[in-house]
C-alpha atoms as a PDB file:
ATOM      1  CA  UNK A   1      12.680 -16.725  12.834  1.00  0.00           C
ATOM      2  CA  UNK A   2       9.932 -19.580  12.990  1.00  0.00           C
ATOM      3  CA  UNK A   3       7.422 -18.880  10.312  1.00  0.00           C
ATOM      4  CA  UNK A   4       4.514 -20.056  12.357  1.00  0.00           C
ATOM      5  CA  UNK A   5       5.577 -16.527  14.737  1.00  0.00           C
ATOM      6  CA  UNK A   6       5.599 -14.316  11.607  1.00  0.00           C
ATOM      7  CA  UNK A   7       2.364 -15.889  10.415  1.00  0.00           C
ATOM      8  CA  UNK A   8       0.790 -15.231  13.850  1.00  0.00           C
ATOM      9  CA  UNK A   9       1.841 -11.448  13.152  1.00  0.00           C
ATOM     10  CA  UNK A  10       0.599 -11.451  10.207  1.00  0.00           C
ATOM     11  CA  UNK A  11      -2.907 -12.686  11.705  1.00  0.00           C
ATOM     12  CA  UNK A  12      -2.451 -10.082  14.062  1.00  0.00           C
ATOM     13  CA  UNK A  13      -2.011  -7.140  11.898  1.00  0.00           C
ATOM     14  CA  UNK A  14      -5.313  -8.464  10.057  1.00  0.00           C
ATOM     15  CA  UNK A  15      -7.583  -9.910  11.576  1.00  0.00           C
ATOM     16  CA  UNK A  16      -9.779  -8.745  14.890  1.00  0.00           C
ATOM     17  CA  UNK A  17      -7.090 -10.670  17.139  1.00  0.00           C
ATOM     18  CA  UNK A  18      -6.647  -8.201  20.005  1.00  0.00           C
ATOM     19  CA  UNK A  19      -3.387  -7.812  21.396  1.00  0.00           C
ATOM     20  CA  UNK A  20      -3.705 -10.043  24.654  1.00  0.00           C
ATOM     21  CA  UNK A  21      -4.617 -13.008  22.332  1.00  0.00           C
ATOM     22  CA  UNK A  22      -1.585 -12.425  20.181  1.00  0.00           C
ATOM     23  CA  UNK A  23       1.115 -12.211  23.053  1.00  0.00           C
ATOM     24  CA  UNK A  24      -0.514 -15.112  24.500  1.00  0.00           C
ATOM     25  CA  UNK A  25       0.033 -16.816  21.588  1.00  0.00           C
ATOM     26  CA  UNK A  26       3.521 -15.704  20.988  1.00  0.00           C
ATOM     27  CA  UNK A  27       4.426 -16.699  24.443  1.00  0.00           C
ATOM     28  CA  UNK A  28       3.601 -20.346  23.775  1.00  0.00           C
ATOM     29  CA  UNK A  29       5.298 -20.395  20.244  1.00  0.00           C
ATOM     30  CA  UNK A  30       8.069 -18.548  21.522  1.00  0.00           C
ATOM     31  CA  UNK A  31       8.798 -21.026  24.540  1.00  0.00           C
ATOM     32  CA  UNK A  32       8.181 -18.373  27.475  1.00  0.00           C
ATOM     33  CA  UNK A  33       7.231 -14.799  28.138  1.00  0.00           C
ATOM     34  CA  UNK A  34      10.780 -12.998  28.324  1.00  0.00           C
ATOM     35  CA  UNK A  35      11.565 -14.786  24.762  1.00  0.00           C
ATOM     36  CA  UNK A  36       8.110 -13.608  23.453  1.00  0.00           C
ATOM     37  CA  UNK A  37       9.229  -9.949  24.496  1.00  0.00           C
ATOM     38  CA  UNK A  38      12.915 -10.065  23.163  1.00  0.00           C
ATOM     39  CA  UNK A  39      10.889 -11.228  19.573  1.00  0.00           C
ATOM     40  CA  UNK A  40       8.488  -8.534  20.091  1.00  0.00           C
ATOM     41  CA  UNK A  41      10.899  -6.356  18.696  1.00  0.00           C
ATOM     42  CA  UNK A  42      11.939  -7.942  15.728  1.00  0.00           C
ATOM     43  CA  UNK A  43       8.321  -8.186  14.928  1.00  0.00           C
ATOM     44  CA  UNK A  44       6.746  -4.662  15.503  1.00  0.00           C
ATOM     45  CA  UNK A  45       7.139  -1.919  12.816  1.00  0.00           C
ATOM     46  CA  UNK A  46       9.596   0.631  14.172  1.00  0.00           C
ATOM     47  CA  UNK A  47       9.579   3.914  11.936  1.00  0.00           C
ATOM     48  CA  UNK A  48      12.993   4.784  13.280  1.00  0.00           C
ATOM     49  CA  UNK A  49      14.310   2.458  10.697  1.00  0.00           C
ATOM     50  CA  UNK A  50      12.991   3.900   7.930  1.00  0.00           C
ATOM     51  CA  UNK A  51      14.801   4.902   4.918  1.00  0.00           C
ATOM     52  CA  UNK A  52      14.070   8.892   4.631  1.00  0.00           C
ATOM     53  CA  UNK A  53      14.556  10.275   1.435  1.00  0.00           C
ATOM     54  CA  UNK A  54      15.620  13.749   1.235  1.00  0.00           C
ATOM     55  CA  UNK A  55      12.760  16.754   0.134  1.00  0.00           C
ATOM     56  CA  UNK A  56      15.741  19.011  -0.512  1.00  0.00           C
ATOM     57  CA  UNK A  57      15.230  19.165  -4.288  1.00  0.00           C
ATOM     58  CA  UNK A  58      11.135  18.334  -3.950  1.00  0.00           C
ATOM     59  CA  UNK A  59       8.202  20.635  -3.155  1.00  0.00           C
ATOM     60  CA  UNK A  60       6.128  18.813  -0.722  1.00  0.00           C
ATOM     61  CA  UNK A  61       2.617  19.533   0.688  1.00  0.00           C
ATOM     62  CA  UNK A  62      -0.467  18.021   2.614  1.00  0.00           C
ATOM     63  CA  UNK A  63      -3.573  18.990   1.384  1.00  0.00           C
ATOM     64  CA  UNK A  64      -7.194  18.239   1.828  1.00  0.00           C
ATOM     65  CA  UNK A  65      -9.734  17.419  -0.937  1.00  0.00           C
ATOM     66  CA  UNK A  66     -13.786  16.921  -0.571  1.00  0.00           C
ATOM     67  CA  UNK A  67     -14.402  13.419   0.590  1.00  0.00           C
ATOM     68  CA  UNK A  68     -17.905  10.764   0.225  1.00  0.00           C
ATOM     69  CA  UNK A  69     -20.675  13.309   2.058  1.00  0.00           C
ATOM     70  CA  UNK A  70     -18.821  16.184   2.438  1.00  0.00           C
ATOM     71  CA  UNK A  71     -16.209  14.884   4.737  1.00  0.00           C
ATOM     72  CA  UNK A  72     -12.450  15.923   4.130  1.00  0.00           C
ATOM     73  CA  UNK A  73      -9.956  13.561   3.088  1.00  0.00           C
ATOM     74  CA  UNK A  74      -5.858  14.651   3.746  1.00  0.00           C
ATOM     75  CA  UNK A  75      -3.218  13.596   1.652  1.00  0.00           C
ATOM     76  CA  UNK A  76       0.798  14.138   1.328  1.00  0.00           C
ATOM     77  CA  UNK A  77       2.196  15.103  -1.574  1.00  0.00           C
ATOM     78  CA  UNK A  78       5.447  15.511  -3.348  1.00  0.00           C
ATOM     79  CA  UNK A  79       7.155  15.847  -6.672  1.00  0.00           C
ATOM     80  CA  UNK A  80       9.674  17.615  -8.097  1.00  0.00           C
ATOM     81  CA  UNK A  81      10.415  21.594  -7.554  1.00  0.00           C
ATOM     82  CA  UNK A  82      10.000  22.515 -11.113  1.00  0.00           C
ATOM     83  CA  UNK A  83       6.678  23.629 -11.766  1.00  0.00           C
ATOM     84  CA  UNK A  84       5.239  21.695 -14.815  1.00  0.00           C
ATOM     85  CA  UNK A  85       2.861  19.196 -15.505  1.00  0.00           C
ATOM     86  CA  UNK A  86       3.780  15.585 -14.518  1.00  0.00           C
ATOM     87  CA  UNK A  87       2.194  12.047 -14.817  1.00  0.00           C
ATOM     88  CA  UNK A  88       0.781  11.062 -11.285  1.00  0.00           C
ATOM     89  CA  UNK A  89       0.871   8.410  -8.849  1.00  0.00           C
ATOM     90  CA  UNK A  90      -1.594   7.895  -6.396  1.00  0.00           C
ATOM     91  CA  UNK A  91       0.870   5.901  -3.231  1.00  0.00           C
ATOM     92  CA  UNK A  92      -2.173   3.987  -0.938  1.00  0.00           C
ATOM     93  CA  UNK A  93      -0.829   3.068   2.026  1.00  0.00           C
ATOM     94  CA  UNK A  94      -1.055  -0.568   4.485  1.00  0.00           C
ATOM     95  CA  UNK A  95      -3.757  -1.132   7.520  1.00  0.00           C
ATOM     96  CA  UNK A  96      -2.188   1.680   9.680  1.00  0.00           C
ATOM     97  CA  UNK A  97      -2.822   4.722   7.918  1.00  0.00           C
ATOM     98  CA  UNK A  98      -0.539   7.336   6.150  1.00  0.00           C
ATOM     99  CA  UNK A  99       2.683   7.477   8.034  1.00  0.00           C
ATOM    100  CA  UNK A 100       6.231   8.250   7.780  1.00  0.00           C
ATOM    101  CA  UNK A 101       7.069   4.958   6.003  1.00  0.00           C
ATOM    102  CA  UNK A 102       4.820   5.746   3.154  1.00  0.00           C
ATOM    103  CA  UNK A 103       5.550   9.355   3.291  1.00  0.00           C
ATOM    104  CA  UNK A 104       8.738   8.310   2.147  1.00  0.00           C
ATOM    105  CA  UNK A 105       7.968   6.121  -0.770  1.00  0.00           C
ATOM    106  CA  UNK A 106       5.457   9.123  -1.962  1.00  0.00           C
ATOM    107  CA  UNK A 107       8.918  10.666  -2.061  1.00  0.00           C
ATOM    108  CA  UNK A 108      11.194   8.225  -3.841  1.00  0.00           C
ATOM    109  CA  UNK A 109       7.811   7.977  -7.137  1.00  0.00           C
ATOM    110  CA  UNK A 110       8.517  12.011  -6.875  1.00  0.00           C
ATOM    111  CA  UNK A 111      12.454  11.323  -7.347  1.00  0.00           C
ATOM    112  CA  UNK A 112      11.470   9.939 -10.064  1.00  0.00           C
ATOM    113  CA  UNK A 113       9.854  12.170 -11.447  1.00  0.00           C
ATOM    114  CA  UNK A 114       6.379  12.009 -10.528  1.00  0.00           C
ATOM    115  CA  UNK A 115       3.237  13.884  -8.975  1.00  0.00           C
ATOM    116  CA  UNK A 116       2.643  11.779  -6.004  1.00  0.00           C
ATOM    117  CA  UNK A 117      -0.388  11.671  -3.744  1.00  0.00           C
ATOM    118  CA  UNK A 118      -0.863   9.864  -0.729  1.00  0.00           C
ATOM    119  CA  UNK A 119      -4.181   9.536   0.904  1.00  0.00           C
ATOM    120  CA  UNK A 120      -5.223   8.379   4.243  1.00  0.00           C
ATOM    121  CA  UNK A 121      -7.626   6.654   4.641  1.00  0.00           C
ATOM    122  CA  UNK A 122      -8.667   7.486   8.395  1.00  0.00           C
ATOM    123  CA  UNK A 123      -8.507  10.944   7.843  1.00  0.00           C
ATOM    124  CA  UNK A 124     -12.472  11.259   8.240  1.00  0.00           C
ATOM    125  CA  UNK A 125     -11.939   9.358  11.354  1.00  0.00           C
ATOM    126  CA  UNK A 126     -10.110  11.675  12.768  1.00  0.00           C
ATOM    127  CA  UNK A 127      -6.358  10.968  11.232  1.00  0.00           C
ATOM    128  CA  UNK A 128      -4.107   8.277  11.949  1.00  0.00           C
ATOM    129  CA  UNK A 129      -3.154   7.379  15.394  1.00  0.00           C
ATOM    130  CA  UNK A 130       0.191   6.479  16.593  1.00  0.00           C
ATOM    131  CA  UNK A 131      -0.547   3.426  18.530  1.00  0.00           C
ATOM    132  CA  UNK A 132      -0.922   0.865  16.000  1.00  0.00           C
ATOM    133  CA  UNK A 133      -3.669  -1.314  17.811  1.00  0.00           C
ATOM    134  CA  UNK A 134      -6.211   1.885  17.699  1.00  0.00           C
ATOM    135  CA  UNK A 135      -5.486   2.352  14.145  1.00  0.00           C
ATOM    136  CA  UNK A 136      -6.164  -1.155  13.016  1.00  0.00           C
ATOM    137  CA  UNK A 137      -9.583  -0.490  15.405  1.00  0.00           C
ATOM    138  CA  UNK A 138     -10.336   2.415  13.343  1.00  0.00           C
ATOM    139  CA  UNK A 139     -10.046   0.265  10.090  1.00  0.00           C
ATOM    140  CA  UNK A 140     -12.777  -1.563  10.872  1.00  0.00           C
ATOM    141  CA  UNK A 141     -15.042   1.158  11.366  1.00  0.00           C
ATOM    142  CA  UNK A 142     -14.261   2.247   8.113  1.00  0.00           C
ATOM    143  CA  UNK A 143     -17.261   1.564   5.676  1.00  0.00           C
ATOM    144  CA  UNK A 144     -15.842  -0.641   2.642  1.00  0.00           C
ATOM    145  CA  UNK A 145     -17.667   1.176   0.171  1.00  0.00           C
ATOM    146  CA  UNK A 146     -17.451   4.662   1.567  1.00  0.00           C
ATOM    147  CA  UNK A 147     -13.958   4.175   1.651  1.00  0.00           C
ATOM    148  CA  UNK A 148     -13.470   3.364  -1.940  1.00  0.00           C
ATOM    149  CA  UNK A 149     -15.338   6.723  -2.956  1.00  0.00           C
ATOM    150  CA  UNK A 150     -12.912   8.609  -1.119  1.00  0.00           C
ATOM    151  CA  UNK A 151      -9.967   7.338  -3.173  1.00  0.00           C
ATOM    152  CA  UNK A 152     -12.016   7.511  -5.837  1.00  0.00           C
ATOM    153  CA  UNK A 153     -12.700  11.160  -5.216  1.00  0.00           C
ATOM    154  CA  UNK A 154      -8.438  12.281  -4.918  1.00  0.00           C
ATOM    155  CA  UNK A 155      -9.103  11.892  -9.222  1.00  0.00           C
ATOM    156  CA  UNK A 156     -11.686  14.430  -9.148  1.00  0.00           C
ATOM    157  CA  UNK A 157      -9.410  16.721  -7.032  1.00  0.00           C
ATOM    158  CA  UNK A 158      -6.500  15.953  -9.300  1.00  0.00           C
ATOM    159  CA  UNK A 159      -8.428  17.302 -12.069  1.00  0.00           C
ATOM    160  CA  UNK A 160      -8.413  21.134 -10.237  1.00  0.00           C
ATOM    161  CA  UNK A 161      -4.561  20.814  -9.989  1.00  0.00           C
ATOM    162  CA  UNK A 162      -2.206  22.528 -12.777  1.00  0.00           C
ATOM    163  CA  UNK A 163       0.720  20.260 -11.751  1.00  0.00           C
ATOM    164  CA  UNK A 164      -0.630  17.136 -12.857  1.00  0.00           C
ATOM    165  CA  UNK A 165      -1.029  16.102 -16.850  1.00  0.00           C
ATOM    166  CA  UNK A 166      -3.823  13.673 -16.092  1.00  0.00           C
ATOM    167  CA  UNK A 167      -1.767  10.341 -16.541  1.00  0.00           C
ATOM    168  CA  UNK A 168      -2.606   8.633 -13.641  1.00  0.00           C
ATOM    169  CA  UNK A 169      -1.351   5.498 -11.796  1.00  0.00           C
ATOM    170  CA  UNK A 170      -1.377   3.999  -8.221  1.00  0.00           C
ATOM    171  CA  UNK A 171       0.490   2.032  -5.915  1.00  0.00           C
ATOM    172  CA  UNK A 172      -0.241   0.285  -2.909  1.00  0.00           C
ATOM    173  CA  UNK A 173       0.504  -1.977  -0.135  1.00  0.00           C
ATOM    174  CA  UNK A 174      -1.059  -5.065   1.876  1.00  0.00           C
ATOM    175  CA  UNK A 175      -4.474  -2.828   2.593  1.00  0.00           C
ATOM    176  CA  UNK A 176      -3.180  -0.464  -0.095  1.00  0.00           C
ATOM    177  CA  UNK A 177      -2.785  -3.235  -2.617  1.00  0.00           C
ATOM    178  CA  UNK A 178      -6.372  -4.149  -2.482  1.00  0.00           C
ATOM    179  CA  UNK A 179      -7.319  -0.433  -2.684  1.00  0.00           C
ATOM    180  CA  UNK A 180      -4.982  -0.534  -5.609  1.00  0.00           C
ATOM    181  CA  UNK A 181      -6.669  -3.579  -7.225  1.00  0.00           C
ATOM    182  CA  UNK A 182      -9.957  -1.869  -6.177  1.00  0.00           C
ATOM    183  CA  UNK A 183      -8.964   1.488  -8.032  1.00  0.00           C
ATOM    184  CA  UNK A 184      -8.017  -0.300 -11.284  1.00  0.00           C
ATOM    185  CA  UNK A 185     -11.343  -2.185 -11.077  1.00  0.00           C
ATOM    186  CA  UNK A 186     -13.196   1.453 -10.554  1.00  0.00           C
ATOM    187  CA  UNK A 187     -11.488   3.655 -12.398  1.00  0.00           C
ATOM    188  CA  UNK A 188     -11.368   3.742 -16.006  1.00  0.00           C
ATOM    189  CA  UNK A 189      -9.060   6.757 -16.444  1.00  0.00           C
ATOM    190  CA  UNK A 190      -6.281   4.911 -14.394  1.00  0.00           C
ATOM    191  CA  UNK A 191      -3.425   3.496 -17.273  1.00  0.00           C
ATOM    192  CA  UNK A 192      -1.207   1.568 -14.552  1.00  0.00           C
ATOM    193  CA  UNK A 193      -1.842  -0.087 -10.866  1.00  0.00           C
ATOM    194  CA  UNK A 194       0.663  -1.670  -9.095  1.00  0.00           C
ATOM    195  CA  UNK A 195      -0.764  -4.016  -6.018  1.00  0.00           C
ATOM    196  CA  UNK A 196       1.809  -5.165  -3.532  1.00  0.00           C
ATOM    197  CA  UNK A 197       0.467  -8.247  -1.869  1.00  0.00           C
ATOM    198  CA  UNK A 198      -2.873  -6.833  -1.852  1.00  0.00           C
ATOM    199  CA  UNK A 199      -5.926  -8.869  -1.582  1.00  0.00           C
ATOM    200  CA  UNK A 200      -7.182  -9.364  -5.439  1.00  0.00           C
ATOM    201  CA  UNK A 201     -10.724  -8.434  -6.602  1.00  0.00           C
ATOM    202  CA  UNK A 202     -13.295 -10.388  -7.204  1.00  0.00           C
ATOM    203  CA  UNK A 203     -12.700 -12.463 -10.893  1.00  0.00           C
ATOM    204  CA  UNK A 204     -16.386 -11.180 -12.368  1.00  0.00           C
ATOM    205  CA  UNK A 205     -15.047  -7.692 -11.573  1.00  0.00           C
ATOM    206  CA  UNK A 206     -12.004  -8.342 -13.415  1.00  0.00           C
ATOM    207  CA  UNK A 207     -13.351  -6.892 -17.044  1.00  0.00           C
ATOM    208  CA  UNK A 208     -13.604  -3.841 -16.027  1.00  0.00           C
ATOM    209  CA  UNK A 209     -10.122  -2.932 -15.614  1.00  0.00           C
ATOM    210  CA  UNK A 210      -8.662  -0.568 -18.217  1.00  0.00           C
ATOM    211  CA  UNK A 211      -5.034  -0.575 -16.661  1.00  0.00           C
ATOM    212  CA  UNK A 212      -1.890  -2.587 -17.245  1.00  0.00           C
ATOM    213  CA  UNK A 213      -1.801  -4.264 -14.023  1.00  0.00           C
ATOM    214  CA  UNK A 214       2.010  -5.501 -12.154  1.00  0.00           C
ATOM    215  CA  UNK A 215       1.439  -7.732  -9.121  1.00  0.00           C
ATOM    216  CA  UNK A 216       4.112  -8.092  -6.656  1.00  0.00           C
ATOM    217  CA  UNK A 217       3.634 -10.737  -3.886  1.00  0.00           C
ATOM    218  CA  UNK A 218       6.179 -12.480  -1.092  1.00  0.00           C
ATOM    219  CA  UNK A 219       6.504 -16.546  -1.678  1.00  0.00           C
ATOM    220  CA  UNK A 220       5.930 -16.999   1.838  1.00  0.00           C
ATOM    221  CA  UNK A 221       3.073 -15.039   1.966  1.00  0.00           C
ATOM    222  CA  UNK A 222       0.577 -17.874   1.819  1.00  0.00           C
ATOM    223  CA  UNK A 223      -2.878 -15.406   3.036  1.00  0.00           C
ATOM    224  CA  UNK A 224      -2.791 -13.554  -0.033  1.00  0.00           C
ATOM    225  CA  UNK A 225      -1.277 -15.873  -2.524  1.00  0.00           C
ATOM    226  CA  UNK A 226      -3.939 -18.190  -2.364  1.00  0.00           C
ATOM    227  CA  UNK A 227      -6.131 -15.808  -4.474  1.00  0.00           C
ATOM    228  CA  UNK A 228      -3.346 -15.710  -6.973  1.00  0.00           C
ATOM    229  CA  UNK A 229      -4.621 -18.681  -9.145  1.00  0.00           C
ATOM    230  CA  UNK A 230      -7.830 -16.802 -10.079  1.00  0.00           C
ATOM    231  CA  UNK A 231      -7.008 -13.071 -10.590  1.00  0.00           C
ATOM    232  CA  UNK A 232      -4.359 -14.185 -12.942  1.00  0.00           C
ATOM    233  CA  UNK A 233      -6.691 -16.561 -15.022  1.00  0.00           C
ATOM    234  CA  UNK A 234      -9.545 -13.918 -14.936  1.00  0.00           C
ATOM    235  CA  UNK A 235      -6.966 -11.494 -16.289  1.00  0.00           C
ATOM    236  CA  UNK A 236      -5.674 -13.667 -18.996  1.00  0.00           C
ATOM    237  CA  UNK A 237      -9.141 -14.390 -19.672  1.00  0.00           C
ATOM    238  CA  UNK A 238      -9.994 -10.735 -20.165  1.00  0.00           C
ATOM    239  CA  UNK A 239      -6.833 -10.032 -22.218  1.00  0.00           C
ATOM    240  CA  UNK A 240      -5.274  -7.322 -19.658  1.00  0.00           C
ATOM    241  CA  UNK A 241      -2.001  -6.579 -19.723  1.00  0.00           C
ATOM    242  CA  UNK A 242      -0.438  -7.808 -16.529  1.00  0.00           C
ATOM    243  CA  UNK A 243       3.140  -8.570 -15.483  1.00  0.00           C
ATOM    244  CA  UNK A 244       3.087 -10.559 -12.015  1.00  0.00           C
ATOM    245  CA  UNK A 245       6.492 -11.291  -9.769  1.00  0.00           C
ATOM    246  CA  UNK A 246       6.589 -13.593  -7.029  1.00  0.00           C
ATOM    247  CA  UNK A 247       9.234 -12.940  -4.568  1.00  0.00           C
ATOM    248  CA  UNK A 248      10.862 -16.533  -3.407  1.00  0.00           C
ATOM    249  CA  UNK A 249      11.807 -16.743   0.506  1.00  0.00           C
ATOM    250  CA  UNK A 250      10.073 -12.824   0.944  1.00  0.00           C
ATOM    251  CA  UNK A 251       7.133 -12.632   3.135  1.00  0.00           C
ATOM    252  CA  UNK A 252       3.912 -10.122   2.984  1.00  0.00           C
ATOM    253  CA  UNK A 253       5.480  -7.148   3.675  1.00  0.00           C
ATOM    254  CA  UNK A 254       9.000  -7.286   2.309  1.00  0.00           C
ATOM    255  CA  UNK A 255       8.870  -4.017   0.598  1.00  0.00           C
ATOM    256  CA  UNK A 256       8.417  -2.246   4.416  1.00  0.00           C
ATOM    257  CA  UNK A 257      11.388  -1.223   5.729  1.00  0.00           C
ATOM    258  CA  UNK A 258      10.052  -0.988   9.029  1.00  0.00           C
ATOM    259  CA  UNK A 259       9.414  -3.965   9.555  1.00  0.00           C
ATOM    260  CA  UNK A 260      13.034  -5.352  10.704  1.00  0.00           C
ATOM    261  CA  UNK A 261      11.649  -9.142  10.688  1.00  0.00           C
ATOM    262  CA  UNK A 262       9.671  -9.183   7.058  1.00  0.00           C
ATOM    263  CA  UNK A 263      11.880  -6.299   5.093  1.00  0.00           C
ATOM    264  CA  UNK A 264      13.417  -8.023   2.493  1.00  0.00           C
ATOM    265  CA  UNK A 265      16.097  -5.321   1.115  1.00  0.00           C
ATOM    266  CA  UNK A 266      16.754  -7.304  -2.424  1.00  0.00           C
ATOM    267  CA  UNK A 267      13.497  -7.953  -3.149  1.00  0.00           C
ATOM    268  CA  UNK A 268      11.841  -4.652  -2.061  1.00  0.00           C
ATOM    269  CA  UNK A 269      14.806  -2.721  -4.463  1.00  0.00           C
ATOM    270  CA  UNK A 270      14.111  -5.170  -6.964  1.00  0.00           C
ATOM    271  CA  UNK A 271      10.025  -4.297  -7.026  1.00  0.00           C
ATOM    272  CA  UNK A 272      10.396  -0.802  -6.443  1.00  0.00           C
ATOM    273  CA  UNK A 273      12.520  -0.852  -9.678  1.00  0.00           C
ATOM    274  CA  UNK A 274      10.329  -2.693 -11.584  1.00  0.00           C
ATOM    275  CA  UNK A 275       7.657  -0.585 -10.633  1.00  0.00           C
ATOM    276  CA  UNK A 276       9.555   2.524 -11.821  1.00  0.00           C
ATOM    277  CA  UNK A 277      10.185   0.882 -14.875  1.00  0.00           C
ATOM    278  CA  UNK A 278       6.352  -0.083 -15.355  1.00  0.00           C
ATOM    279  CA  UNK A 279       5.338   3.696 -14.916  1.00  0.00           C
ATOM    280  CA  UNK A 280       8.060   4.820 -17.234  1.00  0.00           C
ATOM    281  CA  UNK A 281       6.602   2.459 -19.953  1.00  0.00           C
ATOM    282  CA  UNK A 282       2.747   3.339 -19.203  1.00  0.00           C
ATOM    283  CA  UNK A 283       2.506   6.789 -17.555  1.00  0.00           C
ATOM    284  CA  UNK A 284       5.502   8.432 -19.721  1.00  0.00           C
END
């Protein structure tokens, strides 16, 4: 598919373009309106393809914990049946909310052998809606800082559960791998973070992160990679462990596989694996 097309979704999934300025603009890339909607499939996120990962052998739950002002924050989790303590992973999910997409990956870290949590972020906003355009809305009436004390604030409710052993990491993705970024620069107690072409923090703020940091972006992904260059010399600079994989021919988004046009199945099992790997070394 013409890059300029999945660059214009990818402008459309984050930034205020409404959806009459994007099909307008796919109609002239695409040569006419009936090829714009034949693509519109191939671009849109259709949960019907994801994978789904059995909860036979898991004990699942959705919960709610105190959020920033007394608001409630909801979360999935999962991990394995056996009742014990386990290291945790905090799974922060992209611009759309928590869905069945990252309900599943919450479900593969348990697989392995973690606590897994998955907040949503538009919980106090009344959840997340199905229609993708009013949940990108609702992201911007989320307040920036607000929001990061409410993932802030699933470590404090951690800290009331007997399941978890108080080894905590996170994960995230696009929106969720700035939260991720975000997390590492906020929390002290985290030991791992692992942003997936999220948007990087700011390179003062960089010093304050305690945890081993892996960075997985798509080589196409040109939005996010720009602020590559810095992050990595701020974390040299600040001596903090970091491993950082650039995906070649994968664009943002390759580890979603609902998105039929971005989904890139050998580099999103090659990621997820490292990123297994990096909580085995750091969490275990």
């Amino acid at each position: 598919m013409d890059q300029r097309i999945i660059n214009l979704y990818d402008e459309y999934t984050h930034k205020p373009l409404s959806r009459q300025e994007f099909l307008k603009k796919l109609t002239l890339l695409a040569g006419g309106t009936a090829a714009a909607m034949a693509l519109l499939p191939m671009l849109e996120v259709n949960y019907a393809h994801a994978a789904v990962t059995s909860q036979d052998d898991l004990f699942t739950e959705t919960i709610s914990y105190p959020g920033l002002g007394g608001g409630d924050m909801k979360a999935y989790v999962a991990r394995p049946k056996e009742e014990k303590k386990y290291a945790t992973i905090v799974v922060i999910h992209e611009n759309r909310g928590l869905n069945a997409h990252i309900e599943d990956v919450t479900r593969r870290a348990a697989k392995a052998g973690y606590l897994a949590i998955a907040p949503n972020a538009l919980a106090p906003l009344g959840g997340t809606p199905a229609n993708e355009d009013e949940a990108r809305t609702k992201f911007q009436q989320l307040k920036a800082e607000d929001n990061l004390q409410n993932f802030i604030k699933v470590f404090d409710y951690l800290g009331t559960r007997k399941d978890t052993n108080g080894i905590y990491g996170c994960v995230g993705f696009c929106w969720g791998g700035a939260m991720s970024n975000s997390l590492a620069v906020n929390v002290p107690a985290l030991k791992a973070a692992v942003p997936f072409y999220g948007r990087q923090p700011a390179a003062e703020d960089v010093s304050k992160i305690k945890a081993a940091v892996q960075l997985h972006y798509g080589g196409l992904d040109e939005r996010v990679n720009a602020g590559i260059p810095a992050y990595e010399e701020a974390l040299k600079k600040n001596n903090i462990s970091y491993e950082l994989y650039i995906y070649e021919g994968a664009q943002h988004a390759f580890h979603n596989d609902t998105a039929p046009t971005r989904y890139n199945e050998a580099a999103a099992k090659q990621a997820w694996q490292r990123t297994l790997d990096f909580f085995g070394k750091h969490l275990k």
